[in-house]
C-alpha atoms as a PDB file:
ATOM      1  CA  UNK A   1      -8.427 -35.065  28.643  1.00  0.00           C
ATOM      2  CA  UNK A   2      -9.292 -37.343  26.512  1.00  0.00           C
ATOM      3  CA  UNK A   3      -6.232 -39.232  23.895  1.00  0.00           C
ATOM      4  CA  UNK A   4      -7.673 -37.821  20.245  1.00  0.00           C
ATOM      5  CA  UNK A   5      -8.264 -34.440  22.181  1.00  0.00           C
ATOM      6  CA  UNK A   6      -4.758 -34.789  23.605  1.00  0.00           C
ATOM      7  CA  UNK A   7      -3.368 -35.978  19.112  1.00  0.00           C
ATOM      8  CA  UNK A   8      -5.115 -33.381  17.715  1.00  0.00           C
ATOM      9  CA  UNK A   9      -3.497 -30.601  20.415  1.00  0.00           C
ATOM     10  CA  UNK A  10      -0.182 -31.848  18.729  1.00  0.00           C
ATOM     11  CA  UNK A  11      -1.199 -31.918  15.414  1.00  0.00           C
ATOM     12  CA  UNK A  12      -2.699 -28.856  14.909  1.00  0.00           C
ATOM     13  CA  UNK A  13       0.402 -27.497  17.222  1.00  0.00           C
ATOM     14  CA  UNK A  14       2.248 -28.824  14.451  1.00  0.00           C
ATOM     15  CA  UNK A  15       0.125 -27.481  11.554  1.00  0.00           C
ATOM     16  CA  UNK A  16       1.121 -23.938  13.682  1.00  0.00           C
ATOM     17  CA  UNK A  17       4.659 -24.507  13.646  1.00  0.00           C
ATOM     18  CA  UNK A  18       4.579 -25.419   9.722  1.00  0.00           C
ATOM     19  CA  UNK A  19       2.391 -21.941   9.371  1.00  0.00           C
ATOM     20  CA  UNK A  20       4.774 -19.810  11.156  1.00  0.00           C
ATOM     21  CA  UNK A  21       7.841 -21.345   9.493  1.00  0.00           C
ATOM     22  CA  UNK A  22       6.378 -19.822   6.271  1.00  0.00           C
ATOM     23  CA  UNK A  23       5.965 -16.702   7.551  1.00  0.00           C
ATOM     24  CA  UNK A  24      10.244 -15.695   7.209  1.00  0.00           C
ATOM     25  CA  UNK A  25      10.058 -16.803   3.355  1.00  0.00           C
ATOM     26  CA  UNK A  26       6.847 -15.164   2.584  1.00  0.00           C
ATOM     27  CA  UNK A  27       7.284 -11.801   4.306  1.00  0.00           C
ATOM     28  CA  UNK A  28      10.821 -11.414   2.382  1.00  0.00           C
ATOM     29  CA  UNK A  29       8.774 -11.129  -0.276  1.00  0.00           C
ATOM     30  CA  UNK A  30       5.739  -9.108   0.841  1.00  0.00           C
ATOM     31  CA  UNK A  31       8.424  -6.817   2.471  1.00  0.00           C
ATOM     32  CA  UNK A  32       9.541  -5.477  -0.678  1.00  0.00           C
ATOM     33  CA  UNK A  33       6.106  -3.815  -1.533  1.00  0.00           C
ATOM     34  CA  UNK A  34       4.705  -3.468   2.362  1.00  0.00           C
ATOM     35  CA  UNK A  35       6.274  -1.867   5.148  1.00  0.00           C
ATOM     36  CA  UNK A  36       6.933  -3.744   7.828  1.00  0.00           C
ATOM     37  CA  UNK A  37       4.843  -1.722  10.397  1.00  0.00           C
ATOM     38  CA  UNK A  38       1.926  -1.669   7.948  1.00  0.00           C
ATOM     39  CA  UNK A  39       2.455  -5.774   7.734  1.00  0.00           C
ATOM     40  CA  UNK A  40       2.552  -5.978  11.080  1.00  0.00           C
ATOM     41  CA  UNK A  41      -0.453  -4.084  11.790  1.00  0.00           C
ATOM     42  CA  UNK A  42      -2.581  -5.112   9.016  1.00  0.00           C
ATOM     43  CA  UNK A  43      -2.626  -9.124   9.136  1.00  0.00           C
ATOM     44  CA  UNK A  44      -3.520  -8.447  12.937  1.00  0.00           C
ATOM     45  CA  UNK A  45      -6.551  -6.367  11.582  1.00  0.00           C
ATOM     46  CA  UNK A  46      -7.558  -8.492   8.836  1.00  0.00           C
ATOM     47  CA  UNK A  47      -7.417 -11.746  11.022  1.00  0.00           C
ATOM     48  CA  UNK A  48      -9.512 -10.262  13.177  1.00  0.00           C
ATOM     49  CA  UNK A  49     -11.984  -8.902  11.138  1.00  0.00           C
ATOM     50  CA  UNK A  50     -12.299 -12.261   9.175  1.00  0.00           C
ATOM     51  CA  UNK A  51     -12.538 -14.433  12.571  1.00  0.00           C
ATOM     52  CA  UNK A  52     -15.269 -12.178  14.008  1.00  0.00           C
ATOM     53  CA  UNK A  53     -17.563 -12.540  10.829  1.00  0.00           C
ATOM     54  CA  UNK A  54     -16.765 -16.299  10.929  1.00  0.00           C
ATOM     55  CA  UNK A  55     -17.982 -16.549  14.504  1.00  0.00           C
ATOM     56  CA  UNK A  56     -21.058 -14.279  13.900  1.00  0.00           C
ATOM     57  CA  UNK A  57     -21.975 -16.497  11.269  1.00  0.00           C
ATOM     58  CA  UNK A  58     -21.516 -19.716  13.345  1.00  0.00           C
ATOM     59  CA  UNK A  59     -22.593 -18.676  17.006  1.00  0.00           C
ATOM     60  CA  UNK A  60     -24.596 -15.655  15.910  1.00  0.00           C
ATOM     61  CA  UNK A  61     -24.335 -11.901  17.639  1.00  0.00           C
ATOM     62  CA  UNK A  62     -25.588 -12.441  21.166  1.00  0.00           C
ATOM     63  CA  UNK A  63     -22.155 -13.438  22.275  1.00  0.00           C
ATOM     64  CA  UNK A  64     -21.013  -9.815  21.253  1.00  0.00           C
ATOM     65  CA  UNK A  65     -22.911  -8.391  23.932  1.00  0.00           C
ATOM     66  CA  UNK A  66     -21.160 -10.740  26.527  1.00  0.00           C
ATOM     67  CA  UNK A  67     -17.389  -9.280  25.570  1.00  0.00           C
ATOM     68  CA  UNK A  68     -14.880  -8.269  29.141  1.00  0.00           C
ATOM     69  CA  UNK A  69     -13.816  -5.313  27.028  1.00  0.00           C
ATOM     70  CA  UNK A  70     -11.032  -4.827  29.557  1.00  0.00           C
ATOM     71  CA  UNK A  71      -9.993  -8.042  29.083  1.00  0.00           C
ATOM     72  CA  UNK A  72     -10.174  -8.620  25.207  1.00  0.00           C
ATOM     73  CA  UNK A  73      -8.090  -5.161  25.651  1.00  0.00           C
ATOM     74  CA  UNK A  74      -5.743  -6.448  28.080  1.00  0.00           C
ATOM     75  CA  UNK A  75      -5.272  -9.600  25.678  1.00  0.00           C
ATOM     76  CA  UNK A  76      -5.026  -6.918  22.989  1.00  0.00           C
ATOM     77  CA  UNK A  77      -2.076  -5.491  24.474  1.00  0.00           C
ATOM     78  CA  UNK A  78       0.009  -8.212  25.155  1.00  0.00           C
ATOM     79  CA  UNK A  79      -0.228  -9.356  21.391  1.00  0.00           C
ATOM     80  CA  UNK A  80       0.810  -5.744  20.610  1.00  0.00           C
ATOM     81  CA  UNK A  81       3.400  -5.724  22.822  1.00  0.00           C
ATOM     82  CA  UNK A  82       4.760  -8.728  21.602  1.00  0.00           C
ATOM     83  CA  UNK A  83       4.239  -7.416  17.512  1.00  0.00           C
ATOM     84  CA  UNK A  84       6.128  -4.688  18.811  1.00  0.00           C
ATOM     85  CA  UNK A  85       8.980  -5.616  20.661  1.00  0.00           C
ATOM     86  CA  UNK A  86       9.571  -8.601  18.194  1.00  0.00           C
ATOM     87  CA  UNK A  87       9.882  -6.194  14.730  1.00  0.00           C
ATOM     88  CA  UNK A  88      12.076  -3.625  17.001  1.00  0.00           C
ATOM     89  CA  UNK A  89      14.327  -6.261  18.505  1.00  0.00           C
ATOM     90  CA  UNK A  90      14.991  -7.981  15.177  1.00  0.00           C
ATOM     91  CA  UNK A  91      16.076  -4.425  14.139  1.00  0.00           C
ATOM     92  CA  UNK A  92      18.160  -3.984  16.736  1.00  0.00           C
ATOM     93  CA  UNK A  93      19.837  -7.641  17.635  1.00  0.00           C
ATOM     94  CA  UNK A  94      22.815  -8.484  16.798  1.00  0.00           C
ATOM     95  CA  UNK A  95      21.547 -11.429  13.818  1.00  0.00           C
ATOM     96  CA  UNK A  96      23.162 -14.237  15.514  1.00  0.00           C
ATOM     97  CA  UNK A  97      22.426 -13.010  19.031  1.00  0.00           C
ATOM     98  CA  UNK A  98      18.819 -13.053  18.037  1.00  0.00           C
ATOM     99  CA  UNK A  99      19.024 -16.904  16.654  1.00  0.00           C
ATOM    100  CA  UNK A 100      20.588 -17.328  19.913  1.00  0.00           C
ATOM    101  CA  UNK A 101      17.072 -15.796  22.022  1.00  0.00           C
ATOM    102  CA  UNK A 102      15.167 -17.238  19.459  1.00  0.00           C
ATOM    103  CA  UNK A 103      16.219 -20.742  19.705  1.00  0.00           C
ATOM    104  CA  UNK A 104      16.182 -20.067  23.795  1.00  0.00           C
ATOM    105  CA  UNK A 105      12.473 -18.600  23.780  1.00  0.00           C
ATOM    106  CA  UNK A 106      10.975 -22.271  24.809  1.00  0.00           C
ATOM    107  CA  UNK A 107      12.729 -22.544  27.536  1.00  0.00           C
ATOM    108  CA  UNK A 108      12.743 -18.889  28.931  1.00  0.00           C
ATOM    109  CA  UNK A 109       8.670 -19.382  28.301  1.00  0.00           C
ATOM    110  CA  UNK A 110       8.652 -22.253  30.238  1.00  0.00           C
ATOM    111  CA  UNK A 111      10.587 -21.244  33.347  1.00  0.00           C
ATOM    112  CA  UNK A 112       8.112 -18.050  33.070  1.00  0.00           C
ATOM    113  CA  UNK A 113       4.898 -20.237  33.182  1.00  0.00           C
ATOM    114  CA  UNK A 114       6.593 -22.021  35.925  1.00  0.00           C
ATOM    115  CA  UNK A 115       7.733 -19.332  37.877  1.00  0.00           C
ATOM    116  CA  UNK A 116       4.670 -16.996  37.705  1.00  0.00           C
ATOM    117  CA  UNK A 117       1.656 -19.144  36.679  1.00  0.00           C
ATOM    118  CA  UNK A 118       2.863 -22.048  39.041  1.00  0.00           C
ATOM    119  CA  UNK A 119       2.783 -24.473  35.568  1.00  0.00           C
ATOM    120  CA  UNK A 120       4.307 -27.607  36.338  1.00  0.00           C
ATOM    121  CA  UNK A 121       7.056 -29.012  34.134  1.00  0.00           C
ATOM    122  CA  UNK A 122       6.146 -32.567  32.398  1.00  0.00           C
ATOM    123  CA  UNK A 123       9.369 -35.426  32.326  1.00  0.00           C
ATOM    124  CA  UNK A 124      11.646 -34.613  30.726  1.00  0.00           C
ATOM    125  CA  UNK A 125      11.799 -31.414  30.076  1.00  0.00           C
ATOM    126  CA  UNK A 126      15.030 -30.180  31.182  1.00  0.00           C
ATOM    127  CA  UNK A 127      16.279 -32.508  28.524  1.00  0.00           C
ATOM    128  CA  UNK A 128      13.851 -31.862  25.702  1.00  0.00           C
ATOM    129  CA  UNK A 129      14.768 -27.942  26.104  1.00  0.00           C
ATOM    130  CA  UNK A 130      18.211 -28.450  25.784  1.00  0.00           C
ATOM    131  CA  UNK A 131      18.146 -30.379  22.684  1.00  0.00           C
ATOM    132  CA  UNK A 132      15.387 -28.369  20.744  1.00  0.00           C
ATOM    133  CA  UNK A 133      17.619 -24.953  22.099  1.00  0.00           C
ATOM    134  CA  UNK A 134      20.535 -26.643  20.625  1.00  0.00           C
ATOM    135  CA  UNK A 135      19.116 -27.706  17.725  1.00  0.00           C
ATOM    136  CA  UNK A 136      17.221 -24.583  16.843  1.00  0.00           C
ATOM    137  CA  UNK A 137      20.373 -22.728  17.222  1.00  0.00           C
ATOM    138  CA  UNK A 138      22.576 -25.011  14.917  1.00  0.00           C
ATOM    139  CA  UNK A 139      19.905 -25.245  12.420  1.00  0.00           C
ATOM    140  CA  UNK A 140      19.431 -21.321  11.829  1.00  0.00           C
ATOM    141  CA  UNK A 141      23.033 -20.420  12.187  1.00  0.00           C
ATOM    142  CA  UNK A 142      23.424 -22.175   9.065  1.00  0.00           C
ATOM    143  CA  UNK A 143      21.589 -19.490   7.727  1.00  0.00           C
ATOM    144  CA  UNK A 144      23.979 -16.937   8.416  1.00  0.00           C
ATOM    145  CA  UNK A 145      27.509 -15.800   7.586  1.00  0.00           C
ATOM    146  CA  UNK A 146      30.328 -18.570   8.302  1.00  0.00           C
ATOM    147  CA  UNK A 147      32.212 -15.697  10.218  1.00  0.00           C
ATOM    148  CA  UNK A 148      28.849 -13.981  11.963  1.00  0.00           C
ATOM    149  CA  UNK A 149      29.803 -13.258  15.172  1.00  0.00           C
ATOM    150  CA  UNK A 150      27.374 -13.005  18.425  1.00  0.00           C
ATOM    151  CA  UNK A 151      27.393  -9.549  19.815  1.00  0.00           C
ATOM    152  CA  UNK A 152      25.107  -7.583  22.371  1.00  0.00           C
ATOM    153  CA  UNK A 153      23.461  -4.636  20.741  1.00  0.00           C
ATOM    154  CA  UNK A 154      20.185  -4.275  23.224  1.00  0.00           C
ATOM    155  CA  UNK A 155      17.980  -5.704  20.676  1.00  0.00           C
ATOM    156  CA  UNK A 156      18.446  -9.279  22.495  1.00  0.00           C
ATOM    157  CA  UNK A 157      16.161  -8.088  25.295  1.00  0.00           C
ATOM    158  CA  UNK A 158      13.254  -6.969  23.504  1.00  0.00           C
ATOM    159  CA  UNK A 159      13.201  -9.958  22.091  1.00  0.00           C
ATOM    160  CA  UNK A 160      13.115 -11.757  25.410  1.00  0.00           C
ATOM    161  CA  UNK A 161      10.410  -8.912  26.515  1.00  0.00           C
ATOM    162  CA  UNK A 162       8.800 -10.387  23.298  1.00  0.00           C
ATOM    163  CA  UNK A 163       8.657 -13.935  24.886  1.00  0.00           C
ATOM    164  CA  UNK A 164       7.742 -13.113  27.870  1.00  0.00           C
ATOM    165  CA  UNK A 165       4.505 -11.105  26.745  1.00  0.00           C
ATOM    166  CA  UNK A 166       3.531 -14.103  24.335  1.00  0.00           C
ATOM    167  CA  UNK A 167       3.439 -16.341  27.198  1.00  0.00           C
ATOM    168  CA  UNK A 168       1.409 -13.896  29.299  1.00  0.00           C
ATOM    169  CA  UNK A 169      -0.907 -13.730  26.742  1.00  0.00           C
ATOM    170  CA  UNK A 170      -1.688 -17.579  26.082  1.00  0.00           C
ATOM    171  CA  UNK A 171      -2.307 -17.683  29.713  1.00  0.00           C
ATOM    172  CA  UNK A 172      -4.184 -15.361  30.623  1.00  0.00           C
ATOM    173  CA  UNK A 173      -6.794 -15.918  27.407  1.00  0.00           C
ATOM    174  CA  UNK A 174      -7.167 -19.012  29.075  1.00  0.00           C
ATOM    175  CA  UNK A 175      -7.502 -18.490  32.129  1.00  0.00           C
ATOM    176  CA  UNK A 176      -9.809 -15.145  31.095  1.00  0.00           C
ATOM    177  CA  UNK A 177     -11.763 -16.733  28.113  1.00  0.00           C
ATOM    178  CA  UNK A 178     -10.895 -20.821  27.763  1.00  0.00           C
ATOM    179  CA  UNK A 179     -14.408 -21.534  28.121  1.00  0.00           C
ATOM    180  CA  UNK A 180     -15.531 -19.339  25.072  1.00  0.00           C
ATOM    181  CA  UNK A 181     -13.979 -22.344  22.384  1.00  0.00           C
ATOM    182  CA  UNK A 182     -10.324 -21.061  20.890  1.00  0.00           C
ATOM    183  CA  UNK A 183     -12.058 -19.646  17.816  1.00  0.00           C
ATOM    184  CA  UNK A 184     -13.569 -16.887  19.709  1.00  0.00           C
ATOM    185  CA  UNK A 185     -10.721 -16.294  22.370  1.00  0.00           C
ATOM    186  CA  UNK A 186      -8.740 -16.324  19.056  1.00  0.00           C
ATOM    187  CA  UNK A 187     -10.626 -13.336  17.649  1.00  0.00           C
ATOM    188  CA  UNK A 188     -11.740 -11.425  20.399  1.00  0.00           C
ATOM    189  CA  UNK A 189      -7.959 -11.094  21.258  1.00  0.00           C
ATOM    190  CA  UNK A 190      -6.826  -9.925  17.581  1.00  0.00           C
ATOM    191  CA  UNK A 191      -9.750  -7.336  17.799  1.00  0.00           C
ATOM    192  CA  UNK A 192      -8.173  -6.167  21.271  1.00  0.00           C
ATOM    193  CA  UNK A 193      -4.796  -6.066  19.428  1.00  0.00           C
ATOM    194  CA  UNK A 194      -6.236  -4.244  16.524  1.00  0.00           C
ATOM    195  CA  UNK A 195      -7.760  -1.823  19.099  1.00  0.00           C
ATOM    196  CA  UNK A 196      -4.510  -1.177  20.332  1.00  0.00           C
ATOM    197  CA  UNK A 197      -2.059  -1.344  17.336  1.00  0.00           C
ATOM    198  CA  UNK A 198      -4.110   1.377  15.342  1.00  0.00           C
ATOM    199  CA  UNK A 199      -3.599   4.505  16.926  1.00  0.00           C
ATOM    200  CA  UNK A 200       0.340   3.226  17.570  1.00  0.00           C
ATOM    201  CA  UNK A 201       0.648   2.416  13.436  1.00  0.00           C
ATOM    202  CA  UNK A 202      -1.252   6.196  12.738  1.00  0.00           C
ATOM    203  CA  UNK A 203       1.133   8.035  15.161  1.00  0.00           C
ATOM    204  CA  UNK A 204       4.191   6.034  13.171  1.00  0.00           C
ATOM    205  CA  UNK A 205       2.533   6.648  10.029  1.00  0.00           C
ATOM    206  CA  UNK A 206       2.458  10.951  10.650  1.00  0.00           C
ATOM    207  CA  UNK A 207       6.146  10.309  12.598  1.00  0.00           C
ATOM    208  CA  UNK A 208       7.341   9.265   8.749  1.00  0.00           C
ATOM    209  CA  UNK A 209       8.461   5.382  10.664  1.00  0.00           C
ATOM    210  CA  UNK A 210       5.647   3.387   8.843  1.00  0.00           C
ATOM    211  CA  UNK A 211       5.002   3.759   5.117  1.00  0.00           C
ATOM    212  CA  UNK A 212       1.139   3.347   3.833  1.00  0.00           C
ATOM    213  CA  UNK A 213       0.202   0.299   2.103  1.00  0.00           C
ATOM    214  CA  UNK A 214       1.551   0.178  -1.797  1.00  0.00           C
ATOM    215  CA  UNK A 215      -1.984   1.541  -3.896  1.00  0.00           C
ATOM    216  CA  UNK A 216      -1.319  -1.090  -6.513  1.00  0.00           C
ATOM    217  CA  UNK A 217       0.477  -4.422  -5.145  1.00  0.00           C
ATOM    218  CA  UNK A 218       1.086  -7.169  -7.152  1.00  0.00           C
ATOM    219  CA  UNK A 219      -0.871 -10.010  -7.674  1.00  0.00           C
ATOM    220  CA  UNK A 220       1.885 -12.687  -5.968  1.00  0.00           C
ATOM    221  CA  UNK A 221       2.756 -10.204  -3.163  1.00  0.00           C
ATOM    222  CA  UNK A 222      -1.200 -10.408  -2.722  1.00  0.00           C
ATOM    223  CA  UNK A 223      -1.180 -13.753  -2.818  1.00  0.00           C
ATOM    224  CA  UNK A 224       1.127 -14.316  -0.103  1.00  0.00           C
ATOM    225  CA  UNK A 225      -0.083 -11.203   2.108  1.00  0.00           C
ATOM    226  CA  UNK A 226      -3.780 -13.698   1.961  1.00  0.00           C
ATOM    227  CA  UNK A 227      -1.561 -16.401   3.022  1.00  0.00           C
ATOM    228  CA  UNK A 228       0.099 -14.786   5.682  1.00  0.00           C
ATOM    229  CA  UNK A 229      -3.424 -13.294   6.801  1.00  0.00           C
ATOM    230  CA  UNK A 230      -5.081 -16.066   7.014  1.00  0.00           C
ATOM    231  CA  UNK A 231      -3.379 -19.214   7.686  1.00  0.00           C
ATOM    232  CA  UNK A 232       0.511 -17.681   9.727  1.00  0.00           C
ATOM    233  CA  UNK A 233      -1.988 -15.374  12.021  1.00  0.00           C
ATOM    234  CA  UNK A 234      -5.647 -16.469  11.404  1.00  0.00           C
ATOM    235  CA  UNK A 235      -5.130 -20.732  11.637  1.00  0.00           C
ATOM    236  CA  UNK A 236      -1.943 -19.883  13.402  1.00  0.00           C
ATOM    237  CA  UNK A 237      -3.738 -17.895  16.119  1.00  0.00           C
ATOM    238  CA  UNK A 238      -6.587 -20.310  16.658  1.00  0.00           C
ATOM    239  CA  UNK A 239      -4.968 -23.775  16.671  1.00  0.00           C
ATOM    240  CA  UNK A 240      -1.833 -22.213  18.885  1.00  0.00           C
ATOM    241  CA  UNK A 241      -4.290 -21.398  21.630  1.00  0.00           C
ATOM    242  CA  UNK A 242      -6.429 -24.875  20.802  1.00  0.00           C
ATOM    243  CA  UNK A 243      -3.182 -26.662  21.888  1.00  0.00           C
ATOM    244  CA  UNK A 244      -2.103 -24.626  24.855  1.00  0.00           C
ATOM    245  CA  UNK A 245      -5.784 -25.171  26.127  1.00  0.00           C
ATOM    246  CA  UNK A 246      -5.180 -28.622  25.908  1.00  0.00           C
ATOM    247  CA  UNK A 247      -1.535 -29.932  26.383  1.00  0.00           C
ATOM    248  CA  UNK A 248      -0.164 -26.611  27.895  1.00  0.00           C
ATOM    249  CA  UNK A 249       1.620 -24.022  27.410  1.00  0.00           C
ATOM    250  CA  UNK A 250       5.061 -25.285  28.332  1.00  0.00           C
ATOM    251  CA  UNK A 251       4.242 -28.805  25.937  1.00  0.00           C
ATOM    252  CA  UNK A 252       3.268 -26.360  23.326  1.00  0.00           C
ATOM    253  CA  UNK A 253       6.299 -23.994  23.315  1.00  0.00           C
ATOM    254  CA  UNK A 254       8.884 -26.781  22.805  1.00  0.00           C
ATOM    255  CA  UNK A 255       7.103 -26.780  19.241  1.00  0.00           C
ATOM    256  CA  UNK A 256       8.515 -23.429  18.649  1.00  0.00           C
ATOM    257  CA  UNK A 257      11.862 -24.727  17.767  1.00  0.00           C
ATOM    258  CA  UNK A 258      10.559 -26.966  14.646  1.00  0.00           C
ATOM    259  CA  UNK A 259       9.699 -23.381  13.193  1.00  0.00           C
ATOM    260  CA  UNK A 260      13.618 -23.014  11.800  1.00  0.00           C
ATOM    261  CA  UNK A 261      12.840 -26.833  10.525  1.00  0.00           C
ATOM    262  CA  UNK A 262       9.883 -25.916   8.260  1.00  0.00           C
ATOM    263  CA  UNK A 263      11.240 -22.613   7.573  1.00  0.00           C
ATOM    264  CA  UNK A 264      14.231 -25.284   5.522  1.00  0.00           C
ATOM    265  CA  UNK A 265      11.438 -27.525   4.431  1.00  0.00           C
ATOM    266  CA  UNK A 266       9.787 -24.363   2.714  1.00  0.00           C
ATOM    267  CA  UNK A 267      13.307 -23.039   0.858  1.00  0.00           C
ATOM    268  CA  UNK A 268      14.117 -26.495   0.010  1.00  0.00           C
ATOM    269  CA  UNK A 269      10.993 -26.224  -2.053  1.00  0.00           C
ATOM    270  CA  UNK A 270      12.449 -23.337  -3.717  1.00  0.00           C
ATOM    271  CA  UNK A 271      15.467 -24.695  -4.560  1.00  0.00           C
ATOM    272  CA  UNK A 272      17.475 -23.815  -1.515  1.00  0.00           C
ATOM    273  CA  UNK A 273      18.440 -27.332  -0.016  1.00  0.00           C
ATOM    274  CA  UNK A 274      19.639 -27.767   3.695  1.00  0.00           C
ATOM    275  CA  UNK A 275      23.279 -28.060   4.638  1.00  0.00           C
ATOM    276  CA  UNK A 276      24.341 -31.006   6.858  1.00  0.00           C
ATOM    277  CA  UNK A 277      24.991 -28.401  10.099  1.00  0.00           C
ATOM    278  CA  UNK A 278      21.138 -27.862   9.594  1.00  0.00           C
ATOM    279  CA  UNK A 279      20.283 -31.223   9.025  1.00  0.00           C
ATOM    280  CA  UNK A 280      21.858 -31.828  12.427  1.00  0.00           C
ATOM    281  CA  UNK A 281      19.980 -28.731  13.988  1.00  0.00           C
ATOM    282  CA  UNK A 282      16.938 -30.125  12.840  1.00  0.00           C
ATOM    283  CA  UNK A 283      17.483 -34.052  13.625  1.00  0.00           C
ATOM    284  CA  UNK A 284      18.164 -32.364  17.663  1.00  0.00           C
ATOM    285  CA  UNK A 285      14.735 -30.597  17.866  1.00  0.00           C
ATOM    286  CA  UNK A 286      13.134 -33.547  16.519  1.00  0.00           C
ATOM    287  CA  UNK A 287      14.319 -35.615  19.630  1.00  0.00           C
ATOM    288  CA  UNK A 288      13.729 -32.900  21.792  1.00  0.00           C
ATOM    289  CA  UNK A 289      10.393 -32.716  21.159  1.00  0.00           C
ATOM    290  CA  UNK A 290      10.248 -36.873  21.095  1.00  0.00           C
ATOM    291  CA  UNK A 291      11.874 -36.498  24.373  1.00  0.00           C
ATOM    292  CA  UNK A 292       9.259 -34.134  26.059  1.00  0.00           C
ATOM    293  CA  UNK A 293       6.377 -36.696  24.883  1.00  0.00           C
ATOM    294  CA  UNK A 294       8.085 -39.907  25.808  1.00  0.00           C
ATOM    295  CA  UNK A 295       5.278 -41.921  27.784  1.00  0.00           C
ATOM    296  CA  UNK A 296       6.274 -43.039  31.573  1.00  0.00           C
ATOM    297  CA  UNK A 297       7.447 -46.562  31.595  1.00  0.00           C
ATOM    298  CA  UNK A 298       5.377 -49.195  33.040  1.00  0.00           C
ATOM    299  CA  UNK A 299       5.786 -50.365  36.323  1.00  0.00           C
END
């Protein structure tokens, strides 16, 4: 691999993490007019719909023809699985339980990859998983309650369930599409999770769990939703698969732990400035992921 190829893998890995840090902020607000089901289900949808006319209009409609339907469904299903198990496990966790799993998922991704997919672990990664864990933990308790306290409620293991079906799926797209180019993988997969999330989000809707989509939304709550469509899932989506096709999957899911960073980046915008225990949280993942990409020494 070439080094721009091997830059621009980290880049846009970062652009990613910077995406999906918005995502917290914007939803809170898109939340109070969407359901969360209907959320859930409909940026998958609409990513997928936009993506597929994008690549028809670059590569044309032959490759259609060409799709492993039991694949793109298979690929399908483990985003849905992890949509699901994610929204229910928040729901369920205890909150700082889940900050906890959440500032762990690196590290239980890589030992996965390394375990079942026989992905070997670059220098320096026990190291640079310790810090980023540590840091991504101090960093978003400093979002919660001084007196929070970490409890089990069963929540905690969907959420690893929801790690653990992530990973599977930015495997196996590579390993079952890599050669298509990331944009396509990219959409072919959303249209597999579309497949699948549909009939789940009707049988929620008639169950009374999911609430339809608001008639009349507003024109910020719009706004965002576009933003959350097509730059959290859409540019999300594409460039996280772009860098796990090139630097890896374990590389790339050390990045996960700058999420909590942006997320402060994105409410100190909005007037909500970082506390020094996040400050901290955030300097730690920094030389986490400095540690991971630390170049041999020579001789």
């Amino acid at each position: 691999m070439t080094r721009p190829a091997n830059l621009a893998a980290h880049a846009g890995t970062v652009v990613t993490m910077f995406a999906w840090g918005t995502l917290v902020p914007a939803a809170k607000i898109v939340l109070q007019e969407f359901d969360a089901w209907t959320l859930s289900a409909l940026r998958v949808a609409a990513a997928a719909g936009v993506l597929l006319v994008i690549s028809i209009g670059l590569d044309g409609v032959s490759w259609l023809r060409t799709i492993p339907w039991p694949r793109a469904l298979g690929l399908g299903a483990g985003i849905a699985a992890f949509s699901l198990l994610y929204t229910v496990g928040v729901a369920l966790s205890n909150p700082v339980s889940a900050i906890i799993v959440s500032g762990a998922s690196p590290a239980i991704a890589a030992i996965y990859a390394a375990l079942a997919f026989r992905q070997p672990l670059p220098r320096g990664a026990f190291g640079a998983f310790c810090l980023s864990t540590a840091g991504a933990v101090i960093a978003a308790l400093g979002t919660v309650a001084p007196d929070a306290r970490a409890s089990v409620r069963g929540g905690e293991w969907l959420l690893v369930l929801a790690s653990l079906s992530w990973t599977w799926y930015s495997l196996k797209a590579q390993q079952w599409l890599g050669s298509w180019g990331q944009r396509r993988v990219t959409a072919v997969s959303y249209f597999g999770a579309a497949l699948v999330l549909t009939p789940i989000y009707g049988a929620l809707l008639a169950a009374g769990v999911a609430a339809p989509p608001p008639s009349a939304p507003s024109t910020p709550t719009l706004a965002l939703l576009a933003w959350i469509i097509c730059a959290v899932t859409l540019l999300g989506g594409v460039l996280w698969n772009y860098g796990v096709s090139r630097i890896g999957i374990i590389v790339t899911s050390l990045y996960l732990n700058l999420i909590p960073l942006f997320g402060i980046v994105v409410a100190a915008a909005f007037g909500s400035y970082p506390t020094g225990q996040q400050l901290v949280g955030c300097a730690l993942v920094i030389a986490g992921v400095a540690l991971l990409r630390r170049p041999k020494p020579a001789g």
